[in-house]
Protein backbone atom coordinates (compact mmCIF):
# COMPACT_ATOMS: atom_id res chain seq x y z
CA UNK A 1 -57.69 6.39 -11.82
CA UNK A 2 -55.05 9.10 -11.88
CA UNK A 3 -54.07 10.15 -15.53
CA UNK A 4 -50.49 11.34 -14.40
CA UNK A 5 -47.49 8.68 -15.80
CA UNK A 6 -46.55 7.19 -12.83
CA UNK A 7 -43.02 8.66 -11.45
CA UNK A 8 -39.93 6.44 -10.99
CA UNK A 9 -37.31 7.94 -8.75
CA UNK A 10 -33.90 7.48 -10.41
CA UNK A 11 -31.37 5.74 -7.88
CA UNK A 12 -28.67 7.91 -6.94
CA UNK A 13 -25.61 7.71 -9.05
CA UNK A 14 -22.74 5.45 -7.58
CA UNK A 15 -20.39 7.40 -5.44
CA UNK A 16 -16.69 6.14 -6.55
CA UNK A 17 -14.81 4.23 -4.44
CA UNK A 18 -12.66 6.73 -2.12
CA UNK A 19 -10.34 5.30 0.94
CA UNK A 20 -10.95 6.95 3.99
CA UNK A 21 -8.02 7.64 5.79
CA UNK A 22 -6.06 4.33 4.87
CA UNK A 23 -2.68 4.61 6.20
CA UNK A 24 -0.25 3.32 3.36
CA UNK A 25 3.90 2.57 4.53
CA UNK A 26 5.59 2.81 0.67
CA UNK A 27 9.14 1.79 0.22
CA UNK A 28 11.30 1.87 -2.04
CA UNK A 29 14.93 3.23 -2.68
CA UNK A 30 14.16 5.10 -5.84
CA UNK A 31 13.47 8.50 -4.82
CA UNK A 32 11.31 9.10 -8.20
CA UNK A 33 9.21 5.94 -7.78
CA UNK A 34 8.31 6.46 -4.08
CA UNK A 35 7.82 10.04 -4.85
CA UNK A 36 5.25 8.72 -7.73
CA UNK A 37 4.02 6.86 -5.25
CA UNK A 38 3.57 9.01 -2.98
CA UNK A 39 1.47 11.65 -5.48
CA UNK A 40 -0.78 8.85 -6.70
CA UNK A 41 -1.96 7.64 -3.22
CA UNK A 42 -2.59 11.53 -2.31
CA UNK A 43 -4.23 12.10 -5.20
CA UNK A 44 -6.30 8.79 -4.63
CA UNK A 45 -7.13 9.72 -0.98
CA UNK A 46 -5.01 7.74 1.51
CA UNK A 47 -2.28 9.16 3.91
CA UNK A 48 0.93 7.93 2.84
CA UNK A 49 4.09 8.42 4.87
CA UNK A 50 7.54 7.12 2.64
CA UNK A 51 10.87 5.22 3.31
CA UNK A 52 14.10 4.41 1.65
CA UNK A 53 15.10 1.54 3.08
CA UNK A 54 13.24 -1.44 5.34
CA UNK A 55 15.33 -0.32 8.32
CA UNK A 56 14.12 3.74 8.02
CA UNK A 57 10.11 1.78 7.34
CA UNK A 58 10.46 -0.47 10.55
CA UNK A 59 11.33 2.71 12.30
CA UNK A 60 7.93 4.30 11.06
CA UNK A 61 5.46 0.96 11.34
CA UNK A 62 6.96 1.02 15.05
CA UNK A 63 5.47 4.98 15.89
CA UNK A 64 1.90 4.35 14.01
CA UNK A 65 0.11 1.44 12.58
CA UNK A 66 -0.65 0.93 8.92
CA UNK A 67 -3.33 -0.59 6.44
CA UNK A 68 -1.33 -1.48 3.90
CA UNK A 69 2.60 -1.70 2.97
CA UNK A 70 3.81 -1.20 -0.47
CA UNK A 71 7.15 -2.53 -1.18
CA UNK A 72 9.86 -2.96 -3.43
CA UNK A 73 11.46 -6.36 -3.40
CA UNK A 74 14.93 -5.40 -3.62
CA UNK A 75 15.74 -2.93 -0.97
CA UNK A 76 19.40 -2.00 -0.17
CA UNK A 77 19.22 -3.31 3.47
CA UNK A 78 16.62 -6.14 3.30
CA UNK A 79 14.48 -7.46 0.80
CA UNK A 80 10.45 -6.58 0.56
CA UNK A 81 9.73 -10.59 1.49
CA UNK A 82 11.37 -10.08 4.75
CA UNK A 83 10.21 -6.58 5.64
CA UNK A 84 6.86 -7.14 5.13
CA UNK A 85 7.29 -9.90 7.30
CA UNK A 86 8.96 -8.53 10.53
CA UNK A 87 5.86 -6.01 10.22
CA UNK A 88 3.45 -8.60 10.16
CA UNK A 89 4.79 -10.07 12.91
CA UNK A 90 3.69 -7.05 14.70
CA UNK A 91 0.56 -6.06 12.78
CA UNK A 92 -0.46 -8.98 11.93
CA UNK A 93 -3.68 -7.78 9.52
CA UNK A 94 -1.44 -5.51 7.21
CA UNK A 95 -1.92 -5.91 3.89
CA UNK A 96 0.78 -6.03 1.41
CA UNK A 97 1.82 -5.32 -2.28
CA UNK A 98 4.99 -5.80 -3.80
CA UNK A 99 6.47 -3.62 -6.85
CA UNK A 100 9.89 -3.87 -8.40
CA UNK A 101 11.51 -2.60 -11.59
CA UNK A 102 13.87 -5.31 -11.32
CA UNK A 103 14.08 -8.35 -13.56
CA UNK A 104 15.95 -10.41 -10.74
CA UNK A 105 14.20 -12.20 -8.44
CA UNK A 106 15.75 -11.62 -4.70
CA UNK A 107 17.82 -14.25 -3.43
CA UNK A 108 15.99 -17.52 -1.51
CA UNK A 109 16.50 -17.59 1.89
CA UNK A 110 16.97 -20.27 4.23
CA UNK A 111 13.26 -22.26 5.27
CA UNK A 112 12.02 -19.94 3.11
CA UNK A 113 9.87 -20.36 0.22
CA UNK A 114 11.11 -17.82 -2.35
């Protein structure tokens, strides 16, 4: 018999969640949002790079892929629908999130399902 209590290792605490790396396209046309955007993603780990308009974010997804697109619906040149699809066409595995401040939905398009 051994008289010591018997020892139970504690299991290591749970390391938070932290992206690695995750390259995140964010556009919007509101220089304050997309520059809150931009401080939260830093500030959450990922590597954000920012654009005004869908035409200036095409222009980036072409140089570099991405892991994720955040974009506002209503964008001066395009809508967010339509961007995020013309990406996906070329990345086809890019996640996407849409954010507006608007109350108006964008306009349906042709085919389309909006």
């Amino acid at each position: 018999w051994n008289d010591e209590p018997e020892r139970r290792e504690e299991p290591p605490a749970p390391r938070p969640l932290r992206p690695s790396g995750k390259r995140v396209l964010a556009v919007d046309d509101d220089a304050s949002v997309l520059e809150l955007v931009r401080t939260i993603l830093v500030e959450e780990g990922y590597e954000p790079a920012c654009a005004a308009s869908a035409e200036e974010a095409e222009a980036l997804a072409r140089a570099q892929p991405f892991d994720l697109l955040v974009a506002d619906l209503l964008l001066p040149d395009r809508d967010g629908e339509e961007l995020a699809e013309r990406l996906r066409a070329r990345q086809p595995g890019l996640r996407v999130l849409f954010v507006s401040g608007s109350l108006r939905r964008p306009r349906p398009r042709p085919g389309g399902s909006s």
